[in-house]
C-alpha atoms as a PDB file:
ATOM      1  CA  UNK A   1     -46.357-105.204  50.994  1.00  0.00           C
ATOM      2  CA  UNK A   2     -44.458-103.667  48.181  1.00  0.00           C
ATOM      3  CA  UNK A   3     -42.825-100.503  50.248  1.00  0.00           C
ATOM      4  CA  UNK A   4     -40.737 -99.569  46.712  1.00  0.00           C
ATOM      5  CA  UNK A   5     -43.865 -99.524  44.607  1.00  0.00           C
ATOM      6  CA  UNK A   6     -45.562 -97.099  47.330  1.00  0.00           C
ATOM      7  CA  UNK A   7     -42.826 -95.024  48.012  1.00  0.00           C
ATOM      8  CA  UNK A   8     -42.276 -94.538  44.150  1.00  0.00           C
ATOM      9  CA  UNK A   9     -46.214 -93.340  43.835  1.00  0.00           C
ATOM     10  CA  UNK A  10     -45.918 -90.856  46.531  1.00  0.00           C
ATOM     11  CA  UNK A  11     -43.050 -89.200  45.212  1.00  0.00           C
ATOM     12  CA  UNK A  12     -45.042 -88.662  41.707  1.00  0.00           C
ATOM     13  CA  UNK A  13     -47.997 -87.586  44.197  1.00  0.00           C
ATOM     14  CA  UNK A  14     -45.868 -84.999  46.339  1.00  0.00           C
ATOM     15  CA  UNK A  15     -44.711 -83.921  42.536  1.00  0.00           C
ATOM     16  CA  UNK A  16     -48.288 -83.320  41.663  1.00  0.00           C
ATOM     17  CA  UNK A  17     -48.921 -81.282  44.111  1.00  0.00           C
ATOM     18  CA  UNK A  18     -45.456 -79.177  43.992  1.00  0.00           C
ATOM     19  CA  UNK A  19     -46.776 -78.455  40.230  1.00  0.00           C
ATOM     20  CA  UNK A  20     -50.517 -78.185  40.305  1.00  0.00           C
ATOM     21  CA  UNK A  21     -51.472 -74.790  41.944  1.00  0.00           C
ATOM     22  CA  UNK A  22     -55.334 -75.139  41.217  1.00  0.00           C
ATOM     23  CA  UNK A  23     -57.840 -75.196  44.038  1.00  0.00           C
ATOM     24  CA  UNK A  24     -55.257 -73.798  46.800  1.00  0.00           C
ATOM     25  CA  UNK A  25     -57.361 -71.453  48.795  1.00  0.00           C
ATOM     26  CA  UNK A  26     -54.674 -69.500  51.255  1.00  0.00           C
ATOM     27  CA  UNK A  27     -55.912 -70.380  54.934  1.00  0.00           C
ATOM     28  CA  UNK A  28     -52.994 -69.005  56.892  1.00  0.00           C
ATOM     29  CA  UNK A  29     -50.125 -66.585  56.252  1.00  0.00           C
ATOM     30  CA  UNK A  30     -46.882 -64.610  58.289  1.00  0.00           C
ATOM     31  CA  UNK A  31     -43.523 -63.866  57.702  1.00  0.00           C
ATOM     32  CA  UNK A  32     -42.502 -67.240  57.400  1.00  0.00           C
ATOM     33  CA  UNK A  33     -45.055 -68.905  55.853  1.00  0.00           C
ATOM     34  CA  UNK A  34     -48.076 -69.011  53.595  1.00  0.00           C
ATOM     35  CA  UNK A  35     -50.270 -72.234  54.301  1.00  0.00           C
ATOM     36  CA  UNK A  36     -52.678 -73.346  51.828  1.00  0.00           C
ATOM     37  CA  UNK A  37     -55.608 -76.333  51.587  1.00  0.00           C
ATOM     38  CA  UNK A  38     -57.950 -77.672  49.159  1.00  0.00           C
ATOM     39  CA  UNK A  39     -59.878 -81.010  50.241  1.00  0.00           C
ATOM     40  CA  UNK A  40     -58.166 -84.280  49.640  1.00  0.00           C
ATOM     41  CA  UNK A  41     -58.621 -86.523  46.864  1.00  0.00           C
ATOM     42  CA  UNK A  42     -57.329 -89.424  49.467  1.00  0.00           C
ATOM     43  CA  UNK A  43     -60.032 -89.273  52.462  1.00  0.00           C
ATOM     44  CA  UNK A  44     -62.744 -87.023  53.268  1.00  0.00           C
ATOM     45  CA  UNK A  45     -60.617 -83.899  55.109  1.00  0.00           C
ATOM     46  CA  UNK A  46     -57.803 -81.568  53.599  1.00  0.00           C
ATOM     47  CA  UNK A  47     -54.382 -81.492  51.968  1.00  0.00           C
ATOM     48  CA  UNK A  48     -52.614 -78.571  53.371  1.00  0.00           C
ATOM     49  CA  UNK A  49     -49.414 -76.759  51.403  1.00  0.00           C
ATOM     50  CA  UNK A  50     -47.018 -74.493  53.073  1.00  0.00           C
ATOM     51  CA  UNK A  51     -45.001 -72.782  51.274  1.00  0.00           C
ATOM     52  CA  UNK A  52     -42.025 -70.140  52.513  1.00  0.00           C
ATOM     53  CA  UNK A  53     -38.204 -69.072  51.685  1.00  0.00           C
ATOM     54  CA  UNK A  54     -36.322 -70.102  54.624  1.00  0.00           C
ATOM     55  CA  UNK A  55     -32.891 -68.862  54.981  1.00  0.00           C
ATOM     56  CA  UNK A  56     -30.192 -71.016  54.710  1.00  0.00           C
ATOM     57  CA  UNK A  57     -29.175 -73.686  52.001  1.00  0.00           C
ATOM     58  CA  UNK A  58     -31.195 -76.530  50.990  1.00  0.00           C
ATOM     59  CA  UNK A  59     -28.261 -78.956  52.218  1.00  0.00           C
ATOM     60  CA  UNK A  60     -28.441 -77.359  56.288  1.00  0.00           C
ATOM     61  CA  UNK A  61     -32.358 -76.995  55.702  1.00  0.00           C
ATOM     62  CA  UNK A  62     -32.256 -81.001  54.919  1.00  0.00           C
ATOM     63  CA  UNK A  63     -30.349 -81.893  57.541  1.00  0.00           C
ATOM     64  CA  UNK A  64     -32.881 -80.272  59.956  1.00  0.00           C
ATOM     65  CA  UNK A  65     -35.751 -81.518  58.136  1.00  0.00           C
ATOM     66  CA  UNK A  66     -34.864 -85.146  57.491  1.00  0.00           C
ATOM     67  CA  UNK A  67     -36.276 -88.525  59.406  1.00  0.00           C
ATOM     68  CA  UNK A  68     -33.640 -89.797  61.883  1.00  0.00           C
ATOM     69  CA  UNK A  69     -33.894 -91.300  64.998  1.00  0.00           C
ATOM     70  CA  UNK A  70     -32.007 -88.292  67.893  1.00  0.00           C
ATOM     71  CA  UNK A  71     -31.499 -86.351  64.815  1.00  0.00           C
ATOM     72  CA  UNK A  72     -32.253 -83.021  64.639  1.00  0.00           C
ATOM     73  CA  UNK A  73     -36.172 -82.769  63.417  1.00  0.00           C
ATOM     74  CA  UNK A  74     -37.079 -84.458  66.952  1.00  0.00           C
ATOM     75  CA  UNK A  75     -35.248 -81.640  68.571  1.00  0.00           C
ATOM     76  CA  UNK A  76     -37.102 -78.449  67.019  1.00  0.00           C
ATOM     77  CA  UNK A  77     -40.723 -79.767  65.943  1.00  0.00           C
ATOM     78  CA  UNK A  78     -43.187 -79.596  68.792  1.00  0.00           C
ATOM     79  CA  UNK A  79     -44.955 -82.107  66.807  1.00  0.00           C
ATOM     80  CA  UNK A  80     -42.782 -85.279  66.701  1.00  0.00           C
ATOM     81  CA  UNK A  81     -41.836 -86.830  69.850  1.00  0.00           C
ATOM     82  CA  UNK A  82     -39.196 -89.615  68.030  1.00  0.00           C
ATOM     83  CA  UNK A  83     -39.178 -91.823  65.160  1.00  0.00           C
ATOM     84  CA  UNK A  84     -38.316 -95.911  65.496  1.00  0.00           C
ATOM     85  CA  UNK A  85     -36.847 -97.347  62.026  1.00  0.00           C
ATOM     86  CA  UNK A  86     -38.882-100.361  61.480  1.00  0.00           C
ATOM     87  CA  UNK A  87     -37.199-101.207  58.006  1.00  0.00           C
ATOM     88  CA  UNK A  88     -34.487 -99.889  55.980  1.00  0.00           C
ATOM     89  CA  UNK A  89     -36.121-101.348  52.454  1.00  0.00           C
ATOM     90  CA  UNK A  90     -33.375-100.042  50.642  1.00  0.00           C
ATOM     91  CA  UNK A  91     -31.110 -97.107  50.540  1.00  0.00           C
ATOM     92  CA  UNK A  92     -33.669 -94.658  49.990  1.00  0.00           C
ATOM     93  CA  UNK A  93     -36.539 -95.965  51.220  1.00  0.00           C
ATOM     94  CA  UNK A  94     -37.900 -96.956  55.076  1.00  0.00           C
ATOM     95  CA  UNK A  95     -40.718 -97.653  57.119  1.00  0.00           C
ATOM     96  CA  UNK A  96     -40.931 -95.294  60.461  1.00  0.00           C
ATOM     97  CA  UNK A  97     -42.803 -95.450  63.529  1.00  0.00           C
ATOM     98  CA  UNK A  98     -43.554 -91.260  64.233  1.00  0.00           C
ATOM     99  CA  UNK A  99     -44.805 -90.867  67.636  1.00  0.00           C
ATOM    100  CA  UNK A 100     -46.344 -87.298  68.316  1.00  0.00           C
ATOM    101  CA  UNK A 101     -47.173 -85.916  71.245  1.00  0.00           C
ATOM    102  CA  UNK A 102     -50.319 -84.525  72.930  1.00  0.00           C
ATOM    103  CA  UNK A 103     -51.875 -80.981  71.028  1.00  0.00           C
ATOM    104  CA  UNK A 104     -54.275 -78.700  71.075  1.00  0.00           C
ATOM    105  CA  UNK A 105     -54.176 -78.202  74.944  1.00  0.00           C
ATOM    106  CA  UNK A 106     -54.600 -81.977  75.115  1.00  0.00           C
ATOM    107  CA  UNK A 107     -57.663 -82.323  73.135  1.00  0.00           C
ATOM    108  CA  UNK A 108     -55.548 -84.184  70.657  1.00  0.00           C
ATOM    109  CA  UNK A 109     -53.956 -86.907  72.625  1.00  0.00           C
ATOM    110  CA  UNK A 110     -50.718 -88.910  71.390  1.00  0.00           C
ATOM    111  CA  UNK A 111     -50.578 -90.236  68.529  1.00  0.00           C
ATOM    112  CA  UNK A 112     -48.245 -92.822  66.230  1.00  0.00           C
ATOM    113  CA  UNK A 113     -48.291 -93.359  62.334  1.00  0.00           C
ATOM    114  CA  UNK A 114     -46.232 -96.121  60.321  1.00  0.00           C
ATOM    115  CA  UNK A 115     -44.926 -94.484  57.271  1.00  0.00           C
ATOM    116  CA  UNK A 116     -43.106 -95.513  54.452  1.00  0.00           C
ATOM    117  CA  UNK A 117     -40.692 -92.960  53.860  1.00  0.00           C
ATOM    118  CA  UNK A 118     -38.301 -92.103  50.680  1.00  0.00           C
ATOM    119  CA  UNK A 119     -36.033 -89.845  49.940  1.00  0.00           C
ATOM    120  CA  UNK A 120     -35.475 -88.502  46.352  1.00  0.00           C
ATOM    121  CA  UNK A 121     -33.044 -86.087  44.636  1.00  0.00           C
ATOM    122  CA  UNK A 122     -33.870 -84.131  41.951  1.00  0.00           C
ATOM    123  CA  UNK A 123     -31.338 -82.591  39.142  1.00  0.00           C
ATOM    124  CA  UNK A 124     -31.752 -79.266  40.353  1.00  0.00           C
ATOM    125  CA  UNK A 125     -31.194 -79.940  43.819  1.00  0.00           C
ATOM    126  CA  UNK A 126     -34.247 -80.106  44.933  1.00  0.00           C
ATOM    127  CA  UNK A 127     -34.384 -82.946  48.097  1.00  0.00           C
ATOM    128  CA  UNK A 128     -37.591 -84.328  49.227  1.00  0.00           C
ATOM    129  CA  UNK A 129     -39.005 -86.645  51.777  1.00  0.00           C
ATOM    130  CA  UNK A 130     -42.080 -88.331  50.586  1.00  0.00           C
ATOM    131  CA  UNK A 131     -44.739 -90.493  52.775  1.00  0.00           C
ATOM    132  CA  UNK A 132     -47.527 -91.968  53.713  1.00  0.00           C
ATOM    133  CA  UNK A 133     -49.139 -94.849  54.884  1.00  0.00           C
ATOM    134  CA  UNK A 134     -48.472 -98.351  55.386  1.00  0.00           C
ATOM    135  CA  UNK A 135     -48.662-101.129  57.443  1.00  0.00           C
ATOM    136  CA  UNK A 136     -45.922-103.470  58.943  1.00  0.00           C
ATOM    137  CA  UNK A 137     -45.757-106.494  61.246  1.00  0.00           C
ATOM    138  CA  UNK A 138     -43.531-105.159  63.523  1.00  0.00           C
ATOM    139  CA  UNK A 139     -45.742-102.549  64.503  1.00  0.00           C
ATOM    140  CA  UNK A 140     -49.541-103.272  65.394  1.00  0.00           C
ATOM    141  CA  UNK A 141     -51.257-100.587  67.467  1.00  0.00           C
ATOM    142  CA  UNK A 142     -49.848-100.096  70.578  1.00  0.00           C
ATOM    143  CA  UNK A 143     -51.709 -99.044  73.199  1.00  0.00           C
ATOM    144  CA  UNK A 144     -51.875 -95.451  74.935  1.00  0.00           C
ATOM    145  CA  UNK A 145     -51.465 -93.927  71.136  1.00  0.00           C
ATOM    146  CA  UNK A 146     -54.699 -93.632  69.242  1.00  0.00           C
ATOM    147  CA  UNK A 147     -53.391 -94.594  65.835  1.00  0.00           C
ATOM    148  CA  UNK A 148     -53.074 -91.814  63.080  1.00  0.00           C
ATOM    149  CA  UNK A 149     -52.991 -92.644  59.084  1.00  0.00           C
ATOM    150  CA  UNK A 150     -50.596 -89.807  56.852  1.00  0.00           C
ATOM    151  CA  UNK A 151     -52.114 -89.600  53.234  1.00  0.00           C
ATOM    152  CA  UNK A 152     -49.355 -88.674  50.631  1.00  0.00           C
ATOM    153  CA  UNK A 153     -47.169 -85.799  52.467  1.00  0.00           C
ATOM    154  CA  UNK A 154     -43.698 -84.523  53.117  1.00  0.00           C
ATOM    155  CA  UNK A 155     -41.852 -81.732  52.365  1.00  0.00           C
ATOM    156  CA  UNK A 156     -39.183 -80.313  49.724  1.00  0.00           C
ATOM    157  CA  UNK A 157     -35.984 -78.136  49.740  1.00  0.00           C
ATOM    158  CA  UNK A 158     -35.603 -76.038  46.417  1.00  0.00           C
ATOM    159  CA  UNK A 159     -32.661 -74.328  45.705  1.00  0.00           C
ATOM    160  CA  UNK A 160     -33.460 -70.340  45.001  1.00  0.00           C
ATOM    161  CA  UNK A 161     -31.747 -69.549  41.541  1.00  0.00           C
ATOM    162  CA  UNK A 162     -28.588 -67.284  42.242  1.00  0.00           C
ATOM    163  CA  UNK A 163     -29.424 -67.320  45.911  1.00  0.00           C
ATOM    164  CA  UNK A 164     -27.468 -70.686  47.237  1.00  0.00           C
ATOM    165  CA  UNK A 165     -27.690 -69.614  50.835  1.00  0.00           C
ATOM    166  CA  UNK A 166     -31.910 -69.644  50.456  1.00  0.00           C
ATOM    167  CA  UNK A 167     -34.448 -72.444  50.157  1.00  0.00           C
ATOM    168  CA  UNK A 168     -37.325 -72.455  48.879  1.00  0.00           C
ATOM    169  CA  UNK A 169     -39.706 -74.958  50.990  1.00  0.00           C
ATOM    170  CA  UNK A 170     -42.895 -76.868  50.346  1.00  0.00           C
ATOM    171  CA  UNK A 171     -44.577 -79.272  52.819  1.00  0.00           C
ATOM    172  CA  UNK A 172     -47.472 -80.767  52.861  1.00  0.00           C
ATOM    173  CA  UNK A 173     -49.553 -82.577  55.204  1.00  0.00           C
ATOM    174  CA  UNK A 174     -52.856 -84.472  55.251  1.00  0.00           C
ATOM    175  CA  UNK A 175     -53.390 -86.250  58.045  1.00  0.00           C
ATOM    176  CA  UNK A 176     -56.136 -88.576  59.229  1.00  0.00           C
ATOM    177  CA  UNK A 177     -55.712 -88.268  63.144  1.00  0.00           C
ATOM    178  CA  UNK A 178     -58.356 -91.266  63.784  1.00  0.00           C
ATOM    179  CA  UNK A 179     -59.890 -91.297  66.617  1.00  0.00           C
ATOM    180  CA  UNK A 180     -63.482 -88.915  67.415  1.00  0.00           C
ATOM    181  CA  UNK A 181     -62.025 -85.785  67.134  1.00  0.00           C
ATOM    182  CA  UNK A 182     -64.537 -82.764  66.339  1.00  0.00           C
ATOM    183  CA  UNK A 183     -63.844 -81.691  62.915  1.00  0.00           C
ATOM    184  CA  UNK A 184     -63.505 -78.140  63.934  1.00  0.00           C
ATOM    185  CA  UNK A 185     -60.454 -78.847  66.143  1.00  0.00           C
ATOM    186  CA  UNK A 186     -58.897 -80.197  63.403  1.00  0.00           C
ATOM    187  CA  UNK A 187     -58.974 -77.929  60.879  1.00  0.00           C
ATOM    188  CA  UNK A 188     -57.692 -75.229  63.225  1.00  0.00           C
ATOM    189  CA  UNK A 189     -55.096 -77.184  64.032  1.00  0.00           C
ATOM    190  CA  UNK A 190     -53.102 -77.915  61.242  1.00  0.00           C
ATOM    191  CA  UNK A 191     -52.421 -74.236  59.914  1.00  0.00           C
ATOM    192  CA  UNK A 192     -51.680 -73.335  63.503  1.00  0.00           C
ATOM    193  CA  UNK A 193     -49.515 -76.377  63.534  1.00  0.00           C
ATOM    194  CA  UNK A 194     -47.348 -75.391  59.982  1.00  0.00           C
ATOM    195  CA  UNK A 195     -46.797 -71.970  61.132  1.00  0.00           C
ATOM    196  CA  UNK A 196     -45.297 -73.341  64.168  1.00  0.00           C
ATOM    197  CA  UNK A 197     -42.988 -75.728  61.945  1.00  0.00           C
ATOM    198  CA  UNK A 198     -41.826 -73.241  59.956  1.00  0.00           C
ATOM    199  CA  UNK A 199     -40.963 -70.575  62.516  1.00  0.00           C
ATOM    200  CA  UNK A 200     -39.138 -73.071  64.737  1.00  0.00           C
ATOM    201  CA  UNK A 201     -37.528 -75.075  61.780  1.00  0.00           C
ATOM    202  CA  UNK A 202     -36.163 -71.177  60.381  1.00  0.00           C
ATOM    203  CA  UNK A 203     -34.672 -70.855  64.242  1.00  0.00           C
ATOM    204  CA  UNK A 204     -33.223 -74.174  64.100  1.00  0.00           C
ATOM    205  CA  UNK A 205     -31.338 -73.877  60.838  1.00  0.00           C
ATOM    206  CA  UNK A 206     -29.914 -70.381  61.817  1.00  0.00           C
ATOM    207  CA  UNK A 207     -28.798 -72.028  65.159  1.00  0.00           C
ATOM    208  CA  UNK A 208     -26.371 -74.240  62.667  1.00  0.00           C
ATOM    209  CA  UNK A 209     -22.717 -73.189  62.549  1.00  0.00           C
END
């Protein structure tokens, strides 16, 4: 499988989306956050946006936000359990095992999802993580996880102009959870879900010296 080709496409796909503000109906808004969906274009449920100012610099906001195994995104979001690197296809670019835990008051039991992941920079200093995806040989379904798929998602840190200490963030998620899950649990649950992440990611970036 070409992981470089993929990863490549996603980034112009989480680009897309960054730019394109048409068909965003708001879904889900606080302090924090304001969540957004319009149906996906990649299977037949919805592409949610977030999109907040979180306080603290895009750098410290990264290195919350960013895939590592014990880093510190497994320590702060309720909704990843760990990660296992299956391949490091180049310097920017991998293919991750996620394994999430139980949700919903365990209506949503665990689940895993093989991603290619990449990283890219942007001139302004913009950092993004962009995935979805893939499959790998290394890592058939394994049993007691009901095996999720990630359409085109991930999130990215924008620098606020004359503000360095702010970051302007954007994630977005569209996930196919598999399994028989009743459509109205889902769609509940991601808003719920990415006000969560951004309240506990804004705690865990002002708990950085």
């Amino acid at each position: 499988m070409d992981y470089i080709h993929t990863a490549r496409s996603v980034e112009d796909r989480l680009l897309s989306y960054r730019k394109d503000e048409s068909g965003w109906k708001t879904c889900k808004k606080t302090n924090d956050v304001v969540v957004y969906w319009r149906p996906s274009c990649e299977f037949s449920g919805y592409v949610y946006k977030g999109e907040g100012i979180v306080n603290g610099s895009p750098e410290k906001v990264w290195d919350c936000l960013k895939p590592e195994i014990n880093g510190l995104r497994v320590k702060w979001d309720a909704n990843i359990k760990k990660f296992e690197l299956l391949e490091q296809v180049s310097a920017d670019v991998s293919v991750y095992r996620t394994v999430t835990p139980s949700a919903a008051m365990g209506i949503i039991s665990p689940r895993d999802f093989v991603d290619v992941i990449s990283i890219k920079r942007y001139e302004d200093g913009t950092v993004s993580s962009n995935a979805t995806n893939v499959s790998h040989p290394n890592c058939p379904p394994q049993p007691g996880y009901v095996r999720g798929f990630n359409h085109p998602c991930g999130c990215s840190c924008v620098p606020v102009p004359g503000e360095p200490g702010k970051t302007q963030l954007f994630s977005f998620f569209q996930t196919d959870l598999g399994g028989l899950l009743p459509r109205s649990v889902v769609d509940s649950f991601f808003p719920s879900s990415m006000v969560e992440f951004y309240s506990n990611l804004t705690k865990a970036v002002k708990s950085l010296k």
